[in-house]
C-alpha atoms as a PDB file:
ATOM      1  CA  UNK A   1      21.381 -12.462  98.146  1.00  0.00           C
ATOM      2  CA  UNK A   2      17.880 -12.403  97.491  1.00  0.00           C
ATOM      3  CA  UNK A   3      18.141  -8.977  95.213  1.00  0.00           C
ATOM      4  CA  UNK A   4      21.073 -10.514  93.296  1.00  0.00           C
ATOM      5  CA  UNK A   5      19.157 -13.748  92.620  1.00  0.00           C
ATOM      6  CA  UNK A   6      15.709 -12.165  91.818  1.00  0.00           C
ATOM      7  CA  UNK A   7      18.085  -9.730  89.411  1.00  0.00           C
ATOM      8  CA  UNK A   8      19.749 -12.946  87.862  1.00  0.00           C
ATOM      9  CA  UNK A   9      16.073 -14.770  87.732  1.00  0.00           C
ATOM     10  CA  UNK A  10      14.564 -11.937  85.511  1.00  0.00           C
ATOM     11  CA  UNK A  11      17.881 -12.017  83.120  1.00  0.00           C
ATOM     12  CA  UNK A  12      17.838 -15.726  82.913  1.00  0.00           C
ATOM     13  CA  UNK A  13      13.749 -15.259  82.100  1.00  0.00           C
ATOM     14  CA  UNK A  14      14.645 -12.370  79.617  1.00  0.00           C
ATOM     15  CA  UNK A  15      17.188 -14.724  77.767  1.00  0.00           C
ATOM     16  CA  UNK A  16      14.775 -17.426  77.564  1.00  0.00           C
ATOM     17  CA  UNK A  17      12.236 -15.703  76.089  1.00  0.00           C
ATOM     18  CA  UNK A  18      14.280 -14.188  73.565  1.00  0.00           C
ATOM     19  CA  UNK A  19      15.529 -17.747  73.151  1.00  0.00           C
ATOM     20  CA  UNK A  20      12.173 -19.141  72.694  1.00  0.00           C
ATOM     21  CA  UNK A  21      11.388 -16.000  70.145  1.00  0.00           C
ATOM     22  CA  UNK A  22      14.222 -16.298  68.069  1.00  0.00           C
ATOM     23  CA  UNK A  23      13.871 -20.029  67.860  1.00  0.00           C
ATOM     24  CA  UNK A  24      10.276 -19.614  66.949  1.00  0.00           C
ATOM     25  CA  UNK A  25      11.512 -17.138  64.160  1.00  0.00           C
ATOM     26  CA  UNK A  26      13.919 -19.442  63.076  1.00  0.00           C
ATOM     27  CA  UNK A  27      11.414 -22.083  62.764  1.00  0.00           C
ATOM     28  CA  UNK A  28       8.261 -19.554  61.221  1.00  0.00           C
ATOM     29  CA  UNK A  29      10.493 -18.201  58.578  1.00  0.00           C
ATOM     30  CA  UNK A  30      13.488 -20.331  57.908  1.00  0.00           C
ATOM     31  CA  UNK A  31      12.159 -23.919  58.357  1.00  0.00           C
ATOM     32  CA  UNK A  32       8.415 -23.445  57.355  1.00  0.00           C
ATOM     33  CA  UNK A  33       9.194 -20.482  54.763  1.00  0.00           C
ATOM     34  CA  UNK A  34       7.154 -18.002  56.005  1.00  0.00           C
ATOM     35  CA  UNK A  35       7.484 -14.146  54.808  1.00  0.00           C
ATOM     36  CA  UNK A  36       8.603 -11.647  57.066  1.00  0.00           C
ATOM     37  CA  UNK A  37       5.573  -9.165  57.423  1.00  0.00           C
ATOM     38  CA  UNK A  38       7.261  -6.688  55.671  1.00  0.00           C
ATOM     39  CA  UNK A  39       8.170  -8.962  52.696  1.00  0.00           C
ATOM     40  CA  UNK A  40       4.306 -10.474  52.993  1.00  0.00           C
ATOM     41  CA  UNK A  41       2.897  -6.537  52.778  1.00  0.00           C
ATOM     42  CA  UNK A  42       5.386  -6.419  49.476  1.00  0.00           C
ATOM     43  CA  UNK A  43       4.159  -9.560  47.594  1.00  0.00           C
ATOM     44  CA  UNK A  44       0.530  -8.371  48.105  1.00  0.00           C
ATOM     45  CA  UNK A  45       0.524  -4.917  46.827  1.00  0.00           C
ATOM     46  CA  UNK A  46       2.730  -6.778  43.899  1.00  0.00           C
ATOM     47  CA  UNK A  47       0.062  -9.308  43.269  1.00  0.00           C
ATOM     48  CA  UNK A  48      -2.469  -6.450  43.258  1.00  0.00           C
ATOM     49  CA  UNK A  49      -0.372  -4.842  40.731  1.00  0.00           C
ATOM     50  CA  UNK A  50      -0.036  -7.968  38.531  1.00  0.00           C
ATOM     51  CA  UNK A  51      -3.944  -8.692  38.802  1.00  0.00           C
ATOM     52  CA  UNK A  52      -4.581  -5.251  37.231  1.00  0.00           C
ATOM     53  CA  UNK A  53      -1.659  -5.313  35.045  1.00  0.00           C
ATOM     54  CA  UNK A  54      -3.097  -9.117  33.919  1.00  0.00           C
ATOM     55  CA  UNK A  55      -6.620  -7.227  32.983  1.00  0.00           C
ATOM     56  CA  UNK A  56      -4.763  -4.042  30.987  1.00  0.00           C
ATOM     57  CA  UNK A  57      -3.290  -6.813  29.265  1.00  0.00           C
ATOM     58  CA  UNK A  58      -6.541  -9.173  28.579  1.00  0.00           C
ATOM     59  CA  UNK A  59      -8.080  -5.261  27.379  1.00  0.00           C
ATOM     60  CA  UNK A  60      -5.235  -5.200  24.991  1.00  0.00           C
ATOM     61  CA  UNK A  61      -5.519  -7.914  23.475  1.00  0.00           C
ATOM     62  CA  UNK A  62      -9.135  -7.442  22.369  1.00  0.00           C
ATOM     63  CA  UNK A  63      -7.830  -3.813  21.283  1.00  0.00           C
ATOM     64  CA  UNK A  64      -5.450  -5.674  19.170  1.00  0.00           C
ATOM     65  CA  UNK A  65      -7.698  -7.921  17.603  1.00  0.00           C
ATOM     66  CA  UNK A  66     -10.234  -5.005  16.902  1.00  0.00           C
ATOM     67  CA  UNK A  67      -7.177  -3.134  15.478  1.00  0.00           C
ATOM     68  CA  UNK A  68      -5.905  -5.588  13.493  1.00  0.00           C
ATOM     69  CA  UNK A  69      -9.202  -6.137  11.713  1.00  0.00           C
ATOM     70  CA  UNK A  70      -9.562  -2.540  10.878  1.00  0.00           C
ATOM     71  CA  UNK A  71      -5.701  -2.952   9.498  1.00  0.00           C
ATOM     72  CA  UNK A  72      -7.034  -5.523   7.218  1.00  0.00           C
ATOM     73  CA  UNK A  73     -10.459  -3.842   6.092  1.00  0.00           C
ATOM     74  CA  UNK A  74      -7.966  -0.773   4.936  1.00  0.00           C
ATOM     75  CA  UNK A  75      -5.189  -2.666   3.179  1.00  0.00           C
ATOM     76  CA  UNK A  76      -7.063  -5.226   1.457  1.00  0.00           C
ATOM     77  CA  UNK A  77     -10.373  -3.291   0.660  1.00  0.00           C
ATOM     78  CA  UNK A  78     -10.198   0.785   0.778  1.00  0.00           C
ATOM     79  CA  UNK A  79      -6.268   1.294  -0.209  1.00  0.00           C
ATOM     80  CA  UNK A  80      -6.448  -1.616  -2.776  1.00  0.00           C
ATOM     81  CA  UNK A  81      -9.602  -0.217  -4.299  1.00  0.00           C
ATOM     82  CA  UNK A  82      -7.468   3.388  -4.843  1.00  0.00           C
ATOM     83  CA  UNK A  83      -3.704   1.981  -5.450  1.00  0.00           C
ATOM     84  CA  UNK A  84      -2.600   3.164  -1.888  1.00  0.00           C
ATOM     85  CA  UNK A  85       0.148   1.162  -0.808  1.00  0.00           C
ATOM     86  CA  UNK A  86      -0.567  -1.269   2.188  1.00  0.00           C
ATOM     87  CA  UNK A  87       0.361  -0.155   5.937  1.00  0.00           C
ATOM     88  CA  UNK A  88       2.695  -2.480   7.292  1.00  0.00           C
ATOM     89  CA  UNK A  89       4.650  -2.332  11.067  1.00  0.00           C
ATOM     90  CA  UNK A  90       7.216  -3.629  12.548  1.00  0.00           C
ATOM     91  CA  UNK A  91       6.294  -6.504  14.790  1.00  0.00           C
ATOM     92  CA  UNK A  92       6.488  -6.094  18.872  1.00  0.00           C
ATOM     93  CA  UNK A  93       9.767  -6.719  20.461  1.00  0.00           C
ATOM     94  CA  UNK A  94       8.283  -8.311  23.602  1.00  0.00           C
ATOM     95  CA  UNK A  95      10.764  -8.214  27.012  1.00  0.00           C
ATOM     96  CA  UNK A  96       9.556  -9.914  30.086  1.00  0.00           C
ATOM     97  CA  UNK A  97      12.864  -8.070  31.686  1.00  0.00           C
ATOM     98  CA  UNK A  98       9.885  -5.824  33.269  1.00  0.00           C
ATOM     99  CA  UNK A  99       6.621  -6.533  33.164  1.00  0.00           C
ATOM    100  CA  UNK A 100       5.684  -2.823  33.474  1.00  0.00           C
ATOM    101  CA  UNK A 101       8.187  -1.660  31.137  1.00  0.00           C
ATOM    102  CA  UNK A 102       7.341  -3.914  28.805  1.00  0.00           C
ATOM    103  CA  UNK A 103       3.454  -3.367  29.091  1.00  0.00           C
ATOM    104  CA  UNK A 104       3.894   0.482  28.920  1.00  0.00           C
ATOM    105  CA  UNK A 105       5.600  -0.199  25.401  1.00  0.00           C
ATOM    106  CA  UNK A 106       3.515  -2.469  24.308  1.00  0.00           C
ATOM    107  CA  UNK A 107       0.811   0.428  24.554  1.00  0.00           C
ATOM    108  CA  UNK A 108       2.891   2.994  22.893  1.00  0.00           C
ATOM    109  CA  UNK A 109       3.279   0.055  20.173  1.00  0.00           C
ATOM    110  CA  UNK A 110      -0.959   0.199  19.848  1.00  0.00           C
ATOM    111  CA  UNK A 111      -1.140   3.490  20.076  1.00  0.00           C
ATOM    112  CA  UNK A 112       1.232   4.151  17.435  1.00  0.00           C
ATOM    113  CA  UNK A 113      -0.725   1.896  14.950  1.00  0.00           C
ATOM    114  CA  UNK A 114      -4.048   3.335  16.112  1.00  0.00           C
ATOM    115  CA  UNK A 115      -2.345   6.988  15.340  1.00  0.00           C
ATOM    116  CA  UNK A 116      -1.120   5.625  11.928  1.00  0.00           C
ATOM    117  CA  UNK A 117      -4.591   3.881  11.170  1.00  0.00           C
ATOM    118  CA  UNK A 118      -6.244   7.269  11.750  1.00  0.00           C
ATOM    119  CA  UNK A 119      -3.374   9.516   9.121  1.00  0.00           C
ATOM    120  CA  UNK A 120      -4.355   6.242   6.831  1.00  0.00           C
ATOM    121  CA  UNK A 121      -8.337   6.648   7.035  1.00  0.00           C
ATOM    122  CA  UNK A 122      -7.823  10.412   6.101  1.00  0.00           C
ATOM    123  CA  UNK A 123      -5.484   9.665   3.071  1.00  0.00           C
ATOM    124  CA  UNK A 124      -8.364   7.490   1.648  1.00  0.00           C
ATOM    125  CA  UNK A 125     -10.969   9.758   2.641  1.00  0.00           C
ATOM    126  CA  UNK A 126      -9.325  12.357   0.591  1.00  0.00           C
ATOM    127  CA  UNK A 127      -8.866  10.129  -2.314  1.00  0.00           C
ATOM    128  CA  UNK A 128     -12.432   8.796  -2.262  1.00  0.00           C
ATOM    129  CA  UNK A 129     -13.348  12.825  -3.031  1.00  0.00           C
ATOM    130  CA  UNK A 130     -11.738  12.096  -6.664  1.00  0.00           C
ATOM    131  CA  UNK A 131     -13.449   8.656  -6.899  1.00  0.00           C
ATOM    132  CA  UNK A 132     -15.338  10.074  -9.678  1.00  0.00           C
ATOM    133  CA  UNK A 133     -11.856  10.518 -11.516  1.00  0.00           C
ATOM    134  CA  UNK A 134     -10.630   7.241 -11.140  1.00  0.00           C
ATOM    135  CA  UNK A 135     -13.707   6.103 -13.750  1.00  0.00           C
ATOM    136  CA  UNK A 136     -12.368   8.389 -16.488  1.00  0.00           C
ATOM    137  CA  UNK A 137      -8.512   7.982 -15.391  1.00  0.00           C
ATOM    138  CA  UNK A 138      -8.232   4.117 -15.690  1.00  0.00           C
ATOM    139  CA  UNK A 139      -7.578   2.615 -19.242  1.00  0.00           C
ATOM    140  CA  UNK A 140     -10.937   1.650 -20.394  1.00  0.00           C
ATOM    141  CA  UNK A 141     -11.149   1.421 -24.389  1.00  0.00           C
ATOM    142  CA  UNK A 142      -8.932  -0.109 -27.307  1.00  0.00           C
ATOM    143  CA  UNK A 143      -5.885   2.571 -28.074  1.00  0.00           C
ATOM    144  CA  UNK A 144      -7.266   2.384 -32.119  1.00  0.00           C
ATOM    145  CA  UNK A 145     -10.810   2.667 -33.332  1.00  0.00           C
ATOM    146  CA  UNK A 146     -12.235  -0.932 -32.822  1.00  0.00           C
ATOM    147  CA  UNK A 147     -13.526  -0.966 -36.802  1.00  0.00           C
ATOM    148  CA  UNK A 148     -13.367  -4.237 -38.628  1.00  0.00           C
ATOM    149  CA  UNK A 149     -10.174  -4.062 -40.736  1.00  0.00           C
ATOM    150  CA  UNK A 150      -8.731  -1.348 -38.486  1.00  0.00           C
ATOM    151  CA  UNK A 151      -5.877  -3.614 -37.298  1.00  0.00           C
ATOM    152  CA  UNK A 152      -5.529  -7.086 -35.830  1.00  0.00           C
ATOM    153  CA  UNK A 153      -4.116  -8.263 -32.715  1.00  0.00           C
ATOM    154  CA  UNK A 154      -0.824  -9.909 -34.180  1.00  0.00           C
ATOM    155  CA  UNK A 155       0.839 -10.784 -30.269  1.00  0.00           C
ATOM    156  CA  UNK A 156      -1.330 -10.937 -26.960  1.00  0.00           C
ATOM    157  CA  UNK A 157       0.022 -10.515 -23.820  1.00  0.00           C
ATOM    158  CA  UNK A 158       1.939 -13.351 -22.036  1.00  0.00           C
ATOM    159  CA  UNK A 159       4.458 -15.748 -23.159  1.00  0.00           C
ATOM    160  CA  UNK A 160       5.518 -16.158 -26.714  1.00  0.00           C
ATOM    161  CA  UNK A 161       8.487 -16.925 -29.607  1.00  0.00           C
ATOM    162  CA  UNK A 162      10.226 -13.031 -29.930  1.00  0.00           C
ATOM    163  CA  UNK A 163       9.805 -12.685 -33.463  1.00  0.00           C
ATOM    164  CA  UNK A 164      12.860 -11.332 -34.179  1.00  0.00           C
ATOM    165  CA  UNK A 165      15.454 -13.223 -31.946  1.00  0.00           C
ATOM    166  CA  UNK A 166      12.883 -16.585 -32.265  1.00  0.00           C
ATOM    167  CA  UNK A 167      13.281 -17.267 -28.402  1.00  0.00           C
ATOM    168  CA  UNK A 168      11.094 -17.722 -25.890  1.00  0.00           C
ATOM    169  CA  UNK A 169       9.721 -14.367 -24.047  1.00  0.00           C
ATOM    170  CA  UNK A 170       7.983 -12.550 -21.955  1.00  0.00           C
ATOM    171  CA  UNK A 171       5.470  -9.844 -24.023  1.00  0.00           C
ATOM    172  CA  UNK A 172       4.389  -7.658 -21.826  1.00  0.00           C
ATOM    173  CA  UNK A 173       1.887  -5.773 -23.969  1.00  0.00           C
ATOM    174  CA  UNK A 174      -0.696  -6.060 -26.534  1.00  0.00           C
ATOM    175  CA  UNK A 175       0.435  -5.843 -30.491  1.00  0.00           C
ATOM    176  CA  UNK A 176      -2.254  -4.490 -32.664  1.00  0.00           C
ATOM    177  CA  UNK A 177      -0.936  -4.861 -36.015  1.00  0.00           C
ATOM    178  CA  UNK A 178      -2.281  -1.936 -38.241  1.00  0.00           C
ATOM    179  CA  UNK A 179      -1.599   0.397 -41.335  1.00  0.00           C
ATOM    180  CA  UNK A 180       1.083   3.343 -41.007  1.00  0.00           C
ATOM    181  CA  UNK A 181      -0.456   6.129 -39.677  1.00  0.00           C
ATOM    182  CA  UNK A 182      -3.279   4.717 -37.998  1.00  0.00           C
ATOM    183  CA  UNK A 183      -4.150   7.174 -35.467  1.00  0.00           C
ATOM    184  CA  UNK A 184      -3.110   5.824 -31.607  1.00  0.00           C
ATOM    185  CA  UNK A 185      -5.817   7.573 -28.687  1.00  0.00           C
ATOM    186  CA  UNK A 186      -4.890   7.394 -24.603  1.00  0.00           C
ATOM    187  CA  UNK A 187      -7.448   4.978 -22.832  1.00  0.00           C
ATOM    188  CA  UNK A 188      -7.605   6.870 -19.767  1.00  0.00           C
ATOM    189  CA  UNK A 189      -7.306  10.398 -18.444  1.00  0.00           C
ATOM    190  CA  UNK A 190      -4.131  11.234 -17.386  1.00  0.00           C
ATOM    191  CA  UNK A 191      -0.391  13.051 -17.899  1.00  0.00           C
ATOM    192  CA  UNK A 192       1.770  12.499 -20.292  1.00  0.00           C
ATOM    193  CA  UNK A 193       5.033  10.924 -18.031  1.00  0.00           C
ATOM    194  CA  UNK A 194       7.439  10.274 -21.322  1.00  0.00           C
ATOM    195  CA  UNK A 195       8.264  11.031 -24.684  1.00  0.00           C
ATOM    196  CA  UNK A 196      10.962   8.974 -26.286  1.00  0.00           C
ATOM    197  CA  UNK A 197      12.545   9.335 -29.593  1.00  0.00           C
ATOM    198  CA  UNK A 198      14.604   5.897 -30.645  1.00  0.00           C
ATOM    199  CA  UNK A 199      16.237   3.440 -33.146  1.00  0.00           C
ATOM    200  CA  UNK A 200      15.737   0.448 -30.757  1.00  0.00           C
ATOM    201  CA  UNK A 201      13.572  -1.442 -28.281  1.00  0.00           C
ATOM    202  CA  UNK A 202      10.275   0.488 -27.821  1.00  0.00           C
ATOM    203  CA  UNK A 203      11.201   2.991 -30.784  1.00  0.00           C
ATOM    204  CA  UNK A 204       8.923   5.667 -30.269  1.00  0.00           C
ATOM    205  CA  UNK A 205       6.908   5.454 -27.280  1.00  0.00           C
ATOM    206  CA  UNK A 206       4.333   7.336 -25.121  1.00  0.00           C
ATOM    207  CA  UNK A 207       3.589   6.886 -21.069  1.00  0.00           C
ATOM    208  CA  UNK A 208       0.883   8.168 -20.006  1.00  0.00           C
ATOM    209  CA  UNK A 209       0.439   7.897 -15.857  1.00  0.00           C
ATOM    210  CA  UNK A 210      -3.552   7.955 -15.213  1.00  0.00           C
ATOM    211  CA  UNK A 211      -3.421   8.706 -11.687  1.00  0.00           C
ATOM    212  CA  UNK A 212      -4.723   5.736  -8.964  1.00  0.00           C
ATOM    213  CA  UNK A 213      -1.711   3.270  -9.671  1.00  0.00           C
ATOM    214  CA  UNK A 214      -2.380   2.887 -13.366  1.00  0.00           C
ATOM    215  CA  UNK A 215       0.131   3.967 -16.474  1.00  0.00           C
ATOM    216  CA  UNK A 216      -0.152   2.946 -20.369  1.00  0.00           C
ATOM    217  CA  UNK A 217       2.460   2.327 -22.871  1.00  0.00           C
ATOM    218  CA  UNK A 218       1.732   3.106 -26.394  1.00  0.00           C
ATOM    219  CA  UNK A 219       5.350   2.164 -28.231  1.00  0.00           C
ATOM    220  CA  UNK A 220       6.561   1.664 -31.977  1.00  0.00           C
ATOM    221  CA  UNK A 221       4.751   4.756 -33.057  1.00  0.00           C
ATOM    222  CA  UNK A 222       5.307   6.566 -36.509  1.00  0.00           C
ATOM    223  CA  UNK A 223       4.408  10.584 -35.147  1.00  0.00           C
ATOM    224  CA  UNK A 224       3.822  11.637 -31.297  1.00  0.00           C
ATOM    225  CA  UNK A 225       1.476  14.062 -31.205  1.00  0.00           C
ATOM    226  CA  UNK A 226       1.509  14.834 -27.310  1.00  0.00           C
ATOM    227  CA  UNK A 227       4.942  16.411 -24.924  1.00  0.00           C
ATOM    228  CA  UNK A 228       5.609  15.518 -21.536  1.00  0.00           C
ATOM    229  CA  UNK A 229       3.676  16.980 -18.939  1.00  0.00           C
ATOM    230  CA  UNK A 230       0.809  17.308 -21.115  1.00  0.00           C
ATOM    231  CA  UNK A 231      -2.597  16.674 -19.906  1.00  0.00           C
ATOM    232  CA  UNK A 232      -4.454  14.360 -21.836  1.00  0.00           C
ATOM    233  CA  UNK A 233      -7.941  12.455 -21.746  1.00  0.00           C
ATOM    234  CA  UNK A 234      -9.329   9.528 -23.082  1.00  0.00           C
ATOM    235  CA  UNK A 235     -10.193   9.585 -26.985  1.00  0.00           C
ATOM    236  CA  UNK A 236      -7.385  12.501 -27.573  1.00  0.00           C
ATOM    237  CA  UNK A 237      -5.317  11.139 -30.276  1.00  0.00           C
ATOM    238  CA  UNK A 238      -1.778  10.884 -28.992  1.00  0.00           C
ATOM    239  CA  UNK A 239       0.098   9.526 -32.449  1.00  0.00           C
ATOM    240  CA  UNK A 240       0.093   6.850 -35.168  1.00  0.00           C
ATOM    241  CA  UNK A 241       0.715   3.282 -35.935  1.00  0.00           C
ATOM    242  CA  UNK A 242       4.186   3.353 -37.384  1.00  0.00           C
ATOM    243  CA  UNK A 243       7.646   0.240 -36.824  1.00  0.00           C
ATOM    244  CA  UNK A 244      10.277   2.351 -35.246  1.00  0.00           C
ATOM    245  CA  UNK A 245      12.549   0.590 -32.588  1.00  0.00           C
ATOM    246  CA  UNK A 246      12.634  -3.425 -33.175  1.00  0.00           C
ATOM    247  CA  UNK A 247       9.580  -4.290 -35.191  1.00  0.00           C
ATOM    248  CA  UNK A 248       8.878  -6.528 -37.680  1.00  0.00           C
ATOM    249  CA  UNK A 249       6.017  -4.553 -38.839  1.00  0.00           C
ATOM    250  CA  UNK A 250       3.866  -1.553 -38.718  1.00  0.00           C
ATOM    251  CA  UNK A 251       2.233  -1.801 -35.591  1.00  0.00           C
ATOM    252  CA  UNK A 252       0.976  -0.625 -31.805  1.00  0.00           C
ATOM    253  CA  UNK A 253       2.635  -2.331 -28.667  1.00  0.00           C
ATOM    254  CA  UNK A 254       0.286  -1.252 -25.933  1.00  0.00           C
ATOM    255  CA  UNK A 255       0.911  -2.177 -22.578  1.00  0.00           C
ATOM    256  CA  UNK A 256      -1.212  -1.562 -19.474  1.00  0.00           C
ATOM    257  CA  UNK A 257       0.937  -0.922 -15.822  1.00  0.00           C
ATOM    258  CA  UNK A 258      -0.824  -1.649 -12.699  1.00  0.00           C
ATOM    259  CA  UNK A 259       1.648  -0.388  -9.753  1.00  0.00           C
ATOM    260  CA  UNK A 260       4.707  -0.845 -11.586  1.00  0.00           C
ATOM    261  CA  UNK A 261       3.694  -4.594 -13.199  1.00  0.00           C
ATOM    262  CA  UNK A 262       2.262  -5.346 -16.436  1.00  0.00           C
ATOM    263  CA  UNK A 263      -1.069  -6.615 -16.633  1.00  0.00           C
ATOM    264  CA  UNK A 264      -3.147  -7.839 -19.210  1.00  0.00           C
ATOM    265  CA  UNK A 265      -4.363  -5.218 -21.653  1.00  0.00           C
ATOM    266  CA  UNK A 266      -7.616  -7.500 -22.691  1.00  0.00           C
ATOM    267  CA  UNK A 267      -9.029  -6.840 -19.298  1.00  0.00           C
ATOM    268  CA  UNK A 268      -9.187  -3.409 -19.221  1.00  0.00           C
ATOM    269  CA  UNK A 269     -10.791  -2.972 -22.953  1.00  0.00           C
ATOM    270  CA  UNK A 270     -13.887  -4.323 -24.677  1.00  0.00           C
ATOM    271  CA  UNK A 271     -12.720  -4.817 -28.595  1.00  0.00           C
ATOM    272  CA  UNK A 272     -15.926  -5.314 -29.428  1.00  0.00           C
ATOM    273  CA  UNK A 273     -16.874  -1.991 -28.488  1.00  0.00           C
ATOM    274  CA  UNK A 274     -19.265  -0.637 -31.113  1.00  0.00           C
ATOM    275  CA  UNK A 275     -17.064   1.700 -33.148  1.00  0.00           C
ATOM    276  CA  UNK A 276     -19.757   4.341 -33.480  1.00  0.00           C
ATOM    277  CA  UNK A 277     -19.738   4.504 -29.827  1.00  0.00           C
ATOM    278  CA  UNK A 278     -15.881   5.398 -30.032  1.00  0.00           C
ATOM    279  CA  UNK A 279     -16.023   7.406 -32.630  1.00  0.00           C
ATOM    280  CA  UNK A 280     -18.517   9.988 -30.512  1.00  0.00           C
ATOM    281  CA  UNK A 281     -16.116   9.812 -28.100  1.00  0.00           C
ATOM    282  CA  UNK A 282     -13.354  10.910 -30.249  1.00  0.00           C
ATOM    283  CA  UNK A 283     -15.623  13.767 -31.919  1.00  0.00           C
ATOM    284  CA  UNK A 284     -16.033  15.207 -28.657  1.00  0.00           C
ATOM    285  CA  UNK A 285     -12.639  15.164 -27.758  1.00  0.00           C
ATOM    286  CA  UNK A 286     -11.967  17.248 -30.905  1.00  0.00           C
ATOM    287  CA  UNK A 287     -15.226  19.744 -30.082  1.00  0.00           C
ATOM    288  CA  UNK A 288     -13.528  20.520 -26.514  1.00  0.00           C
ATOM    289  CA  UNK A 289      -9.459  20.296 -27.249  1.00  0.00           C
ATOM    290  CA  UNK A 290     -11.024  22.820 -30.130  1.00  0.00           C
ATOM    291  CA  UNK A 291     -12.260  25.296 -27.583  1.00  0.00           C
ATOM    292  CA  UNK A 292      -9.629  24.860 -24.649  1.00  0.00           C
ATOM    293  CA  UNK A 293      -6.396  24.598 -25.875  1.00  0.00           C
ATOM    294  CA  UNK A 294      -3.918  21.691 -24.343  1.00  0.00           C
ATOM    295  CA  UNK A 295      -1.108  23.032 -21.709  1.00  0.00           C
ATOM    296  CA  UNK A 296       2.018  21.267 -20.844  1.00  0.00           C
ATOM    297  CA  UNK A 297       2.315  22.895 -17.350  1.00  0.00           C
ATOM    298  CA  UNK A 298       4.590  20.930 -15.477  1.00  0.00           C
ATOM    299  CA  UNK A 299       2.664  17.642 -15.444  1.00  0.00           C
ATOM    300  CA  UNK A 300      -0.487  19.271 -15.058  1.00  0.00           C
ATOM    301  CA  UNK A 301      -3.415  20.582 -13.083  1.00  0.00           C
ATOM    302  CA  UNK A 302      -4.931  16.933 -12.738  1.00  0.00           C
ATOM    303  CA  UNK A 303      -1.514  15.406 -11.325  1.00  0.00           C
ATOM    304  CA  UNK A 304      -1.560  18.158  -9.076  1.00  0.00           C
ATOM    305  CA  UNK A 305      -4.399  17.143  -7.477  1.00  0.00           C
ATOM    306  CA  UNK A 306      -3.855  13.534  -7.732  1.00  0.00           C
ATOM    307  CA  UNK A 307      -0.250  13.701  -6.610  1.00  0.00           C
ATOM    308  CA  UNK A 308      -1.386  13.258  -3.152  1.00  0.00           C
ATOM    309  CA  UNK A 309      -4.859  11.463  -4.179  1.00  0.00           C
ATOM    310  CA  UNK A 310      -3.631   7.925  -5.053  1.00  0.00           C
ATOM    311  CA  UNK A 311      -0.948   8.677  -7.810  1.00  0.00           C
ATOM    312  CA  UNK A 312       2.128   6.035  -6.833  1.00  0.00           C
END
């Protein structure tokens, strides 16, 4: 009897004890919320893991702010300065779905603009090697020879009463009201982009794209003297003063385009330029188109090498 109640003493003591444990468990992890040890050995590596994820994403966002100035700097300074159109991106989809997920794309977001920044820096590098273009290429000088009694500006640019319909309009150009046959010279290196022949509207019109963003309009002319394609430079006579298409008058409509928009022709010219000065520039115009004969190769060996210089 004593073996069967020693046996029954240790099952009674092994029952309590596992009574006692389980109720201790019960009351460490259910009633005082305590982590099992494996769950506890989970939420610390995971804290570890946010604490370094937390400075990756402090180190991005002074990345980002660096970035983002640079961004600026090249849109609003080196690609304005050389008619390169801004770099824009899409903004960051953000997903807190997964922390890690989400972090890992927001680098491949950075990294992307810092790869696009870099393509960006060479495309102005390479442009800045025909900054010494640009001077000659933009529209610089009054299309006619600035002599008193040469012509008169009869319209500015901006709003005024269309003389022929008498409404309010937009005039887009500069009207330098002159004699018939007044000769008409490009402002600006650059390739002839159209020749047009009509009854109506412009009449007979020269473009002339200068490279760098910039294009003139010479329109209402008499005689063209220039084809498409043709390379021209400033001072090269490119027609006369003549009233085709809806003038009034004998006259120039010269127009100035700055990336596709009309801008003021008055700010790129000095009328008071002393005519001497322009007529030099004309002489020597004639001394070298006398020696090198003009080509209209398809649009020309300066387009060529501004096609991927800062031509839009």
């Amino acid at each position: 009897m004593s073996r069967k109640y020693a046996k029954l003493h240790t099952c009674l003591t092994a029952v309590g004890a596992a009574a006692v444990v389980a109720a201790f468990c019960w009351l460490w992890f259910v009633q005082l919320g305590n982590d099992l040890p494996k769950t506890a050995l989970l939420k610390k590596r995971n804290d570890a893991w946010q604490a370094r994820m937390g400075v990756v994403r402090h180190k991005l966002d002074i990345y980002e702010e660096s970035l983002s100035g640079i961004e600026a700097r090249n849109n609003q300074v080196y690609r304005s300065i050389f008619a390169l159109d801004p770099i824009t991106y899409e903004p960051f989809a953000d997903s807190s779905a997964n922390d890690m997920l989400a972090l890992e794309a927001r680098i491949d977001w950075v990294k992307a603009r810092l790869d696009s920044q870099v393509t960006a820096m060479g495309e102005v590098a390479k442009v800045a090697k025909t900054a010494g273009d640009m001077v000659s290429c933009i529209p610089a000088v009054p299309p006619l020879l600035p002599k008193r009694g040469n012509y008169h500006v009869s319209s500015p640019f901006g709003t005024r009463i269309d003389p022929v319909y008498g409404v309010t309009a937009r005039h887009t150009g500069q009207d330098f009201a002159a004699q018939k046959g007044t000769p008409v010279y490009a402002t600006g290196d650059g390739v002839v982009e159209k020749v047009d022949f009509k009854y109506k509207g412009y009449g007979n019109e020269v473009v002339i794209d200068h490279g760098f963003g910039y294009q003139t309009r010479y329109a209402h002319l008499s005689t063209i003297d220039v084809g498409v394609g043709q390379e021209v430079h400033r001072g090269d006579k490119i027609g006369e003063v003549g009233r085709s298409g809806k003038a009034t008058g004998p006259h120039l409509h010269y127009e100035v385009i700055y990336r596709k928009s009309p801008v003021n022709p008055v700010s790129y010219m000095d009328l008071s330029m002393p005519y001497k000065e322009y007529e030099a520039m004309i002489d020597k115009r004639r001394a070298e188109n006398s020696k090198v004969r003009p080509t209209t190769s398809t649009m020309g060996e300066r387009q060529k090498k501004q096609g991927t210089n800062g031509r839009q």
